[in-house]
C-alpha atoms as a PDB file:
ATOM      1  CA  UNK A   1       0.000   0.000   0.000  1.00  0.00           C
ATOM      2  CA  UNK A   2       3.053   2.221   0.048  1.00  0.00           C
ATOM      3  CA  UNK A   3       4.240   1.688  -3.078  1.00  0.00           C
ATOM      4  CA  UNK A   4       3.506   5.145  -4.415  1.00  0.00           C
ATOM      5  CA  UNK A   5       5.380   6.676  -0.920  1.00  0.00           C
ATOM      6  CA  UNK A   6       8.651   4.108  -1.626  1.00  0.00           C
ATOM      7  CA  UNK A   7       8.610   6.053  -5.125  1.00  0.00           C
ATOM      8  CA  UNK A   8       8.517   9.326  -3.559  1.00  0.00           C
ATOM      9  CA  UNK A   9      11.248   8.393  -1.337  1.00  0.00           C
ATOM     10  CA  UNK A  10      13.404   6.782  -4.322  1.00  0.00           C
ATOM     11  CA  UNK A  11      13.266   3.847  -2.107  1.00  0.00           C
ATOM     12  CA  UNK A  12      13.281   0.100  -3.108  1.00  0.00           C
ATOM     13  CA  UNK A  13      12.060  -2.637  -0.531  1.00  0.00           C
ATOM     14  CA  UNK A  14      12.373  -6.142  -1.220  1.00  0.00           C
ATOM     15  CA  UNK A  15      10.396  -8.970   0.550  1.00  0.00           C
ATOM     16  CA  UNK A  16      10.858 -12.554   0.906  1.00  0.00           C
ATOM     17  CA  UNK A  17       8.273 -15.405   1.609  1.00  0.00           C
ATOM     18  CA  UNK A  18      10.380 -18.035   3.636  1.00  0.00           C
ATOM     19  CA  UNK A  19       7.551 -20.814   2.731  1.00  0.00           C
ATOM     20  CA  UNK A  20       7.831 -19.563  -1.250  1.00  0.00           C
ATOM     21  CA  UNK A  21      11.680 -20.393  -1.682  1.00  0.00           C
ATOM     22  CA  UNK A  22      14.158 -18.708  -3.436  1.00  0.00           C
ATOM     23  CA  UNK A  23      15.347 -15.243  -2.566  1.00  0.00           C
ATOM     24  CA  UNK A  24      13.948 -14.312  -6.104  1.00  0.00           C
ATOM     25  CA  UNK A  25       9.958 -14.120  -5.328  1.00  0.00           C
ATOM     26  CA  UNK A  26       8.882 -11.333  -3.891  1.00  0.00           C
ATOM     27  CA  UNK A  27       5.718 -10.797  -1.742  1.00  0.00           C
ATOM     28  CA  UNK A  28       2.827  -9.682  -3.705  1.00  0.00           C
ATOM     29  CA  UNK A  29       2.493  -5.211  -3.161  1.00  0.00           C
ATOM     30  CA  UNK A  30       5.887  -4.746  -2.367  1.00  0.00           C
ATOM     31  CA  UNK A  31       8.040  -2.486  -4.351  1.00  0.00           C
ATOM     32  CA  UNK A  32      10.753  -4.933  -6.434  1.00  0.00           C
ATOM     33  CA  UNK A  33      12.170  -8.261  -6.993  1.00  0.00           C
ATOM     34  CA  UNK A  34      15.454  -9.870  -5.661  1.00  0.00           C
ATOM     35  CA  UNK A  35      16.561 -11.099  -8.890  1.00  0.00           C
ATOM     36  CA  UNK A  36      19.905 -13.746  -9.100  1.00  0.00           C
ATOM     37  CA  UNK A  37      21.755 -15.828  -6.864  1.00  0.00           C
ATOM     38  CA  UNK A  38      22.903 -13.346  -4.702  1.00  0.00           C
ATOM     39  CA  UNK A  39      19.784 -12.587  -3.127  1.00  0.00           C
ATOM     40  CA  UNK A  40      18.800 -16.216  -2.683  1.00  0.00           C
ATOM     41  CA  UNK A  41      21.846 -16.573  -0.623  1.00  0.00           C
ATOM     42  CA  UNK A  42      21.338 -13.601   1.320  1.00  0.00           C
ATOM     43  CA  UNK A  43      17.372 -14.368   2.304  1.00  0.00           C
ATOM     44  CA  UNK A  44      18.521 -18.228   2.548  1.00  0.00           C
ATOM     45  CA  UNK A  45      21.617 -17.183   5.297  1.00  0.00           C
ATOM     46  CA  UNK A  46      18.891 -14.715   7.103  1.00  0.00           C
ATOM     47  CA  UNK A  47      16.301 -17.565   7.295  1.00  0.00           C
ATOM     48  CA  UNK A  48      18.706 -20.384   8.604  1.00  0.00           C
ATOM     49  CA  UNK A  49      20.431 -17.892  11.281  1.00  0.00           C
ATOM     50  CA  UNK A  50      16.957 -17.033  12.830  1.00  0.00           C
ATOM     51  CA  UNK A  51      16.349 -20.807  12.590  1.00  0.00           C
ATOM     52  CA  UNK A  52      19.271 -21.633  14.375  1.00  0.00           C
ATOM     53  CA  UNK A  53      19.061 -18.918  16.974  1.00  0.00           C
ATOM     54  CA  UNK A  54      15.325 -20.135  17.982  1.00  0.00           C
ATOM     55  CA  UNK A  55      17.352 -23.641  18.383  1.00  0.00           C
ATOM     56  CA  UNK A  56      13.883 -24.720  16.323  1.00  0.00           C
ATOM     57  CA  UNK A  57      12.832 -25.116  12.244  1.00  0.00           C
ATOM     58  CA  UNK A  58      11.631 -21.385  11.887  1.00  0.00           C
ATOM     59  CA  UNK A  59       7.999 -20.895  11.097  1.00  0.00           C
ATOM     60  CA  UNK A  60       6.775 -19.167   8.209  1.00  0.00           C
ATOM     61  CA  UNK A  61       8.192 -15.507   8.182  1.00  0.00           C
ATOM     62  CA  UNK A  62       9.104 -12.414   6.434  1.00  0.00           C
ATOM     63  CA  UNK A  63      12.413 -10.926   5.599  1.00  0.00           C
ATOM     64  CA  UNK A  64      13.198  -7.146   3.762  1.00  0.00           C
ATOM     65  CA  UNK A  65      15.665  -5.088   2.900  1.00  0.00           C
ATOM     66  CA  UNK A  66      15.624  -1.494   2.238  1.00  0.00           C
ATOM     67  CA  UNK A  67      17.671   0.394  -0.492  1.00  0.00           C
ATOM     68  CA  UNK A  68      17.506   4.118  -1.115  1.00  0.00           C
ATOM     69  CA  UNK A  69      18.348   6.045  -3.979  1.00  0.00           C
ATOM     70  CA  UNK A  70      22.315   4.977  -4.340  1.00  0.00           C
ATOM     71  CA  UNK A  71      21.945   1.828  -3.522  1.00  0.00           C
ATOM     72  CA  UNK A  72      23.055   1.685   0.201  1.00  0.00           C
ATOM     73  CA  UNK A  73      21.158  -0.559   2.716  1.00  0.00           C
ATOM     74  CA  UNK A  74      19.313   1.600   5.263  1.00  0.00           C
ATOM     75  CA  UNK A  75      17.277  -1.274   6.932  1.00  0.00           C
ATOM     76  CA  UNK A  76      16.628  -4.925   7.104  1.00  0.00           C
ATOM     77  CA  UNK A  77      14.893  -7.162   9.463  1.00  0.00           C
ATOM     78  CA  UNK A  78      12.917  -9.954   9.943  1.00  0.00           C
ATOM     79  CA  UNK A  79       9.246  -9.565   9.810  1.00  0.00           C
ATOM     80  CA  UNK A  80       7.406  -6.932   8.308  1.00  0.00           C
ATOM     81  CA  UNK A  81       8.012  -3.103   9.696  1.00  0.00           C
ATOM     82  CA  UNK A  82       5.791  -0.846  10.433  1.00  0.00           C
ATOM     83  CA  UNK A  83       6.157   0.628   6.619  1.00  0.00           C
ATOM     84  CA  UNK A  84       5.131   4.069   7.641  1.00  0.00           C
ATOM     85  CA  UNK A  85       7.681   4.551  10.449  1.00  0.00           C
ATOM     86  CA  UNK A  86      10.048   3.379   8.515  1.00  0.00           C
ATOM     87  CA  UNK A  87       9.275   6.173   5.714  1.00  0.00           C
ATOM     88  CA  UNK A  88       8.910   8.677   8.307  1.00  0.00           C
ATOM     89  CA  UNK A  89      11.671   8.408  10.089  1.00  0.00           C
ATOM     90  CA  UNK A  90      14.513   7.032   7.486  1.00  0.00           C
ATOM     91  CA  UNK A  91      12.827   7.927   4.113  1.00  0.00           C
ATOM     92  CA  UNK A  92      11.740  11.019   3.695  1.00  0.00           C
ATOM     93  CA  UNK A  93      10.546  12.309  -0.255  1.00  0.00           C
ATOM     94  CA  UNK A  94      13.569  13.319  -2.552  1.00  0.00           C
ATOM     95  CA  UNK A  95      11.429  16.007  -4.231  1.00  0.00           C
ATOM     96  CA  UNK A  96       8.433  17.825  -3.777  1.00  0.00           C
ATOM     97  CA  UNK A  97       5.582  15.299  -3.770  1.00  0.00           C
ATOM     98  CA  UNK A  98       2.904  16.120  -6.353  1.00  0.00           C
ATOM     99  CA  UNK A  99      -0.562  17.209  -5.552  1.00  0.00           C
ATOM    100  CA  UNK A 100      -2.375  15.186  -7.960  1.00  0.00           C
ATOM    101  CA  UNK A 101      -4.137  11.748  -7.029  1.00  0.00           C
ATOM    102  CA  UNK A 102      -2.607   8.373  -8.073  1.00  0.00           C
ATOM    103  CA  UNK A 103      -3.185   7.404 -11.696  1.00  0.00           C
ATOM    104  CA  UNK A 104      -3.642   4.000 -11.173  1.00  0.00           C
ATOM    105  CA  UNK A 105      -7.346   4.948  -9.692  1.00  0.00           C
ATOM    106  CA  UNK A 106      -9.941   2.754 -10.532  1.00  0.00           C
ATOM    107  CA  UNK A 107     -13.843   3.237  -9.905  1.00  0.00           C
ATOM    108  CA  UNK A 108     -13.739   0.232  -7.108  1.00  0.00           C
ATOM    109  CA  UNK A 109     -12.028   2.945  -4.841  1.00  0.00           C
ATOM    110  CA  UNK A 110     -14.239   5.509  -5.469  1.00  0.00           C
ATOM    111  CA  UNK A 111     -16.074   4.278  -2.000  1.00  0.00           C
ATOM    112  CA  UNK A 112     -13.120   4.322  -0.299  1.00  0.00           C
ATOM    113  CA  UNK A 113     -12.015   7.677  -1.041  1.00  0.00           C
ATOM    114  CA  UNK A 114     -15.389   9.067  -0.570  1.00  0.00           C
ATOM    115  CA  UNK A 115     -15.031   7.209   3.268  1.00  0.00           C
ATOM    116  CA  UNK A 116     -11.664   9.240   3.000  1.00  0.00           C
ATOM    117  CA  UNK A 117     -13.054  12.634   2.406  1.00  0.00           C
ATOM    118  CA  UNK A 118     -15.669  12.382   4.641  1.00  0.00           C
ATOM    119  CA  UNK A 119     -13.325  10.885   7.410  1.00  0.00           C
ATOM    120  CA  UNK A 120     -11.748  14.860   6.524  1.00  0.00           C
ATOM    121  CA  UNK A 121     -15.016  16.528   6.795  1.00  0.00           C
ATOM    122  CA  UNK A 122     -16.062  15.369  10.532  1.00  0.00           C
ATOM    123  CA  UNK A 123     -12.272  16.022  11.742  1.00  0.00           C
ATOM    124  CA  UNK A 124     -12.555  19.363   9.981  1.00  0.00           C
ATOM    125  CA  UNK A 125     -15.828  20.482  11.136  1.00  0.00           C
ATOM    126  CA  UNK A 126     -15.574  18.811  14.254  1.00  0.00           C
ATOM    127  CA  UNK A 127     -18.844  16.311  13.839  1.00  0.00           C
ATOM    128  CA  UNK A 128     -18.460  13.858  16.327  1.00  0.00           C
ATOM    129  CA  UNK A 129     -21.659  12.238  15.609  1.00  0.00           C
ATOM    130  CA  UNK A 130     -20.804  11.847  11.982  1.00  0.00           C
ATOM    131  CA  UNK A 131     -17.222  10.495  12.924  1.00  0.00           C
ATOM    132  CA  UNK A 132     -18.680   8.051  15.605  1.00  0.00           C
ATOM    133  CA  UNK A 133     -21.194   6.626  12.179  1.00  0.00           C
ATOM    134  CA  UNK A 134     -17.807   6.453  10.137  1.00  0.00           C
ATOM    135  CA  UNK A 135     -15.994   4.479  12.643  1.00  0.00           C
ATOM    136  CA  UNK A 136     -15.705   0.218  12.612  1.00  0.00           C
ATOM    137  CA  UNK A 137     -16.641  -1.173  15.652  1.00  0.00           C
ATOM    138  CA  UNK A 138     -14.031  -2.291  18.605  1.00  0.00           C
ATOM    139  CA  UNK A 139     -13.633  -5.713  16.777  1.00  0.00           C
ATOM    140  CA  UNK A 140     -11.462  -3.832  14.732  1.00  0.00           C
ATOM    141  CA  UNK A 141      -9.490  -1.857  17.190  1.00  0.00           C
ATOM    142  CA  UNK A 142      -5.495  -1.287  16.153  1.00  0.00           C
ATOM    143  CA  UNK A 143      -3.312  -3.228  17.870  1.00  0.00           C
ATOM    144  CA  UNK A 144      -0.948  -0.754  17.493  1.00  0.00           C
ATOM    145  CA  UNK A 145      -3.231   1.449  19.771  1.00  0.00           C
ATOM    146  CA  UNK A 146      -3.399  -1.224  22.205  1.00  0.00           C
ATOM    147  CA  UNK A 147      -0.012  -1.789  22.829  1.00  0.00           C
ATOM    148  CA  UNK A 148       0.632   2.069  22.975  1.00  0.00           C
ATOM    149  CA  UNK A 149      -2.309   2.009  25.633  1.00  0.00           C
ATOM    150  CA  UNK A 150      -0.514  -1.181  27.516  1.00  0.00           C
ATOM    151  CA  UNK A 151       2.831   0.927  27.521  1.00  0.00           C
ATOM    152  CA  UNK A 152       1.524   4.211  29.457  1.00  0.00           C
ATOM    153  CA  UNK A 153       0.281   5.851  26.282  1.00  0.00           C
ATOM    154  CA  UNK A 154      -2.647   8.446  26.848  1.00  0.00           C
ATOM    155  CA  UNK A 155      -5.730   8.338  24.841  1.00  0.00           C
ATOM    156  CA  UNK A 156      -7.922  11.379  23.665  1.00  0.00           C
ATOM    157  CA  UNK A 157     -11.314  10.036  22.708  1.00  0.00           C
ATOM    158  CA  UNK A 158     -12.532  11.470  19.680  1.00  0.00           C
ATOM    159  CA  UNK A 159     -14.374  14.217  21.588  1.00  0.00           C
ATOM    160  CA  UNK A 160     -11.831  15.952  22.455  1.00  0.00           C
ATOM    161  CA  UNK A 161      -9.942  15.431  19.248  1.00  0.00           C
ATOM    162  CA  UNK A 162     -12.670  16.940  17.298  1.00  0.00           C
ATOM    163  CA  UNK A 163     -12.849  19.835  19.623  1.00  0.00           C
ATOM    164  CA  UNK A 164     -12.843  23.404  18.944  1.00  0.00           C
ATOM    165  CA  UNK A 165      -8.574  23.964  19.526  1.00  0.00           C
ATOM    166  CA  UNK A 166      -7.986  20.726  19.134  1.00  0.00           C
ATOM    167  CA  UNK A 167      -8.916  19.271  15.621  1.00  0.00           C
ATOM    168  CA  UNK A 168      -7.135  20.817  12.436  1.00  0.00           C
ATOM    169  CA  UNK A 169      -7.167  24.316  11.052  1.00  0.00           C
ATOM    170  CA  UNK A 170      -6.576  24.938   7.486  1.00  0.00           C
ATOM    171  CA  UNK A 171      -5.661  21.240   6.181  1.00  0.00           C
ATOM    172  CA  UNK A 172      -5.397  20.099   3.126  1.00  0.00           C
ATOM    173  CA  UNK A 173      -5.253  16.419   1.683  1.00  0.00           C
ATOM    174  CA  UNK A 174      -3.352  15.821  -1.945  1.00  0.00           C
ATOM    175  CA  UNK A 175      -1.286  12.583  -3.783  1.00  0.00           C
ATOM    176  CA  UNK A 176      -4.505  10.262  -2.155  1.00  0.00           C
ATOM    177  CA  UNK A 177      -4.457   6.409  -3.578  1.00  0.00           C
ATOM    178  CA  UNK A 178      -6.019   2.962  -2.002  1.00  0.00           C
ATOM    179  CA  UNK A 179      -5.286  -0.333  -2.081  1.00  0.00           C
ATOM    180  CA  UNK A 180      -7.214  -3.165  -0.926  1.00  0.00           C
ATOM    181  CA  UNK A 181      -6.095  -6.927   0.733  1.00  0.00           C
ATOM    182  CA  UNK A 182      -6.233  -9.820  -0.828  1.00  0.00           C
ATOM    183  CA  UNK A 183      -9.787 -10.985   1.203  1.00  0.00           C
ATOM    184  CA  UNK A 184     -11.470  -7.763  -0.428  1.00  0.00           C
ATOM    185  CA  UNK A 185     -12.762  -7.223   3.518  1.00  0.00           C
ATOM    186  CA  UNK A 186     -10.251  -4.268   3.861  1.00  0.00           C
ATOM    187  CA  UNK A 187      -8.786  -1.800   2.198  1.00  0.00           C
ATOM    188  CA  UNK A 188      -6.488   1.140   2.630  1.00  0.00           C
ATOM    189  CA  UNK A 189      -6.085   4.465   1.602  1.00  0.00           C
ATOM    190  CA  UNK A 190      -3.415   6.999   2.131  1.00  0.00           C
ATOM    191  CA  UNK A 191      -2.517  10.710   1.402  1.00  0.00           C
ATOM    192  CA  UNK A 192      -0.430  13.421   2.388  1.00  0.00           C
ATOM    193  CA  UNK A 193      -1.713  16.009   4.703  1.00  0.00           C
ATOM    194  CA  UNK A 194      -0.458  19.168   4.079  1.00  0.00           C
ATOM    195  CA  UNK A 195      -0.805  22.654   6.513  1.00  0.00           C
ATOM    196  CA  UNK A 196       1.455  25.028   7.885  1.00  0.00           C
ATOM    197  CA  UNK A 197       2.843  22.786  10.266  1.00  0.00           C
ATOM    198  CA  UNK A 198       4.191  20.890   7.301  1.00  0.00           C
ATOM    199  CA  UNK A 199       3.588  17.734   5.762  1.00  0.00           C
ATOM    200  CA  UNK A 200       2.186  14.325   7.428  1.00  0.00           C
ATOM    201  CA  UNK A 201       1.931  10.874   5.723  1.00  0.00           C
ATOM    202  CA  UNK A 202      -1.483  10.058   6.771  1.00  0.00           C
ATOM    203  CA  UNK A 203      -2.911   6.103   6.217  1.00  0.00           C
ATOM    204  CA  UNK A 204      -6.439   4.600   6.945  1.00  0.00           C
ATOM    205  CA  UNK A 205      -7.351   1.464   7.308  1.00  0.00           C
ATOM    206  CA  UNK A 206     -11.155  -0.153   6.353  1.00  0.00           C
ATOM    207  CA  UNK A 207     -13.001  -2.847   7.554  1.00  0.00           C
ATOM    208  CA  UNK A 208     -16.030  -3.845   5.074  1.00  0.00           C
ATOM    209  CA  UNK A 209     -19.504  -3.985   7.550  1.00  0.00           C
ATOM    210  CA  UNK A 210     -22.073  -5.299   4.836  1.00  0.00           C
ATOM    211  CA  UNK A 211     -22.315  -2.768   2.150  1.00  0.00           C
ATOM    212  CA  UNK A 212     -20.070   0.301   4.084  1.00  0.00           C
ATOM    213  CA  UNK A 213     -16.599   0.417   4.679  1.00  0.00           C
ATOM    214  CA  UNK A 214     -15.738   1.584   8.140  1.00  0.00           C
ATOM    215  CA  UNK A 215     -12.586   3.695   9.482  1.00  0.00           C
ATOM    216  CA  UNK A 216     -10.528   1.023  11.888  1.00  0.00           C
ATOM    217  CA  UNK A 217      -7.745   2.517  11.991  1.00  0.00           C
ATOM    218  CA  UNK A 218      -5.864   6.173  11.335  1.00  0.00           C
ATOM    219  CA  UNK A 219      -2.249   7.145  11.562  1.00  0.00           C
ATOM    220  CA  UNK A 220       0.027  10.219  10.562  1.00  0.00           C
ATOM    221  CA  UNK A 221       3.406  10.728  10.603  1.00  0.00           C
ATOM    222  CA  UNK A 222       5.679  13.734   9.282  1.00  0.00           C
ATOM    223  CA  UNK A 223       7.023  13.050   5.740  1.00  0.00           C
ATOM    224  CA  UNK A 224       8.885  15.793   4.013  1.00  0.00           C
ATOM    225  CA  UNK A 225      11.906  16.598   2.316  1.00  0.00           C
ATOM    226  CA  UNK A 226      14.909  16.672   5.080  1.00  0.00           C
ATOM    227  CA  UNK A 227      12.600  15.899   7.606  1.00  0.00           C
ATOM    228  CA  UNK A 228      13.256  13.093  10.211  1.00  0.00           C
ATOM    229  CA  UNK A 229       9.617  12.379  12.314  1.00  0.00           C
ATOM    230  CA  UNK A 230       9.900  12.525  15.579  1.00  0.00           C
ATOM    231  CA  UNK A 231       6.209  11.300  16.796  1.00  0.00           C
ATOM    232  CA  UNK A 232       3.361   9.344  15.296  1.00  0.00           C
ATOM    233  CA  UNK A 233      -0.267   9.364  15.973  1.00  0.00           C
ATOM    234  CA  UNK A 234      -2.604   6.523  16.083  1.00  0.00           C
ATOM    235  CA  UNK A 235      -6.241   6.096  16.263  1.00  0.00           C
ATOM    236  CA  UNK A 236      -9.017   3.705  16.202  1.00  0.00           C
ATOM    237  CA  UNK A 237     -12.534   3.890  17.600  1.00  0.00           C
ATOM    238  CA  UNK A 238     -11.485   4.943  21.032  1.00  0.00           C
ATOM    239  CA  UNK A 239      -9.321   8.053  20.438  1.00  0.00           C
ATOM    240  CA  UNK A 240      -6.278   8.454  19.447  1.00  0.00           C
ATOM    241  CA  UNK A 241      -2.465   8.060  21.038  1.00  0.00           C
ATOM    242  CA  UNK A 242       0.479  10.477  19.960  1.00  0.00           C
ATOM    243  CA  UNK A 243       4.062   8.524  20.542  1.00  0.00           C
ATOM    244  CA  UNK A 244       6.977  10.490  20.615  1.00  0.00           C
ATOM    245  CA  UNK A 245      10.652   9.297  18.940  1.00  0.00           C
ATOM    246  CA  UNK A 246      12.495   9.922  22.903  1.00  0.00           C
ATOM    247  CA  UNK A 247      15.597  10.308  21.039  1.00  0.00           C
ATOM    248  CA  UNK A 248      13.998  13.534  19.484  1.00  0.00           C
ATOM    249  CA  UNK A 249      12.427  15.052  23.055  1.00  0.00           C
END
């Protein structure tokens, strides 16, 4: 779902199946292919180490690697990363990101960015009633929310989010696309959020209920030309939680 963003950042990421064999097959949505031997000895080497670590066959997992715009390595890992840290804070756009929407549209998101814009309308205005309609039920909660909750983080309900002081002044939302999972149950949609505080990578998740698609989950971080993001927020149907990068305080 961040293919468009890797682009913007003159990024490449590769990723690695272990259960789909050689180092050559990339995972379906992700921005390139490992192509030659090289890269089926790397993945193979990363695979058997964590296998050997856990003293136990590894299960099925995920290995990546990130290049940017030389060439140079500036992450790798087992498992997938939270993609939009990962731009944030160690991939920030080359160049100015353009305005316009993603050409690859197609009328099956239409719903989904018409969720989107009026997701921007009730945070704009400040209609809580109309936000509470747009949001998925708990089922759907972000576990990224939960574990911020479980670590000390404070949550603002969406009432005072959405209150006058509070919510956004003068926003603007440009460069929107969506993607949707395999199951067709969710999709996602991003965008960049642009005001006079600068520039925020902003992604939603959706979870299908019947015929609507509901907002499950919300998160921004900065991404802008030399900058390096120092916080994050999250939110689900509760509220939201802003972490802070406490090398950056």
């Amino acid at each position: 779902m961040y293919r468009r963003r890797f682009a913007q950042s003159e990024t490449l990421v590769v990723a690695v199946d272990s259960e789909r064999g050689r180092g050559n097959t990339a995972l379906p949505g992700w921005a390139a292919e490992g192509v030659g031997e090289q890269w089926d000895v790397w993945f193979s080497d990363v695979f058997k180490q964590r296998a050997a670590a856990d003293d136990a066959a590894a299960p099925r997992e995920v290995a990546y690697i990130a290049l940017n715009f030389n060439g140079r390595s500036i992450g790798s890992g087992i498992g997938l990363p939270a993609l939009d840290e990962l731009l944030g804070s160690k991939l920030p756009p080359r160049a100015a990101i353009p305005t316009g929407d993603d050409k690859a549209l197609a009328p099956r998101d239409a719903p989904i960015l018409e969720c989107q814009a009026a997701f921007y309308k009730n945070l704009l205005s400040g209609d809580v009633k109309a936000m509470r309609e747009l949001l998925a039920s708990e089922a759907a909660d972000a576990a990224s929310v939960t574990a911020a909750l479980a670590d000390g983080g404070r949550l603002d309900p969406w009432d005072s989010q959405l209150a006058d002081g509070s919510r956004p002044v003068g926003l603007t939302v440009v460069s929107r696309d969506v993607s949707f999972a395999a199951d067709g149950a969710t999709a996602y949609s991003t965008c960049i959020e642009q005001s006079e505080n600068g520039s925020l990578l902003a992604t939603q998740r959706w979870a299908r209920a019947g015929e609507q698609w509901k907002l499950a989950e919300h998160r921004t971080i900065p991404f802008a030309q030399g900058t390096v993001a120092g916080a994050i927020l999250m939110c689900d149907s509760r509220g939201c939680v802003a972490l802070v990068n406490s090398a950056r305080r």
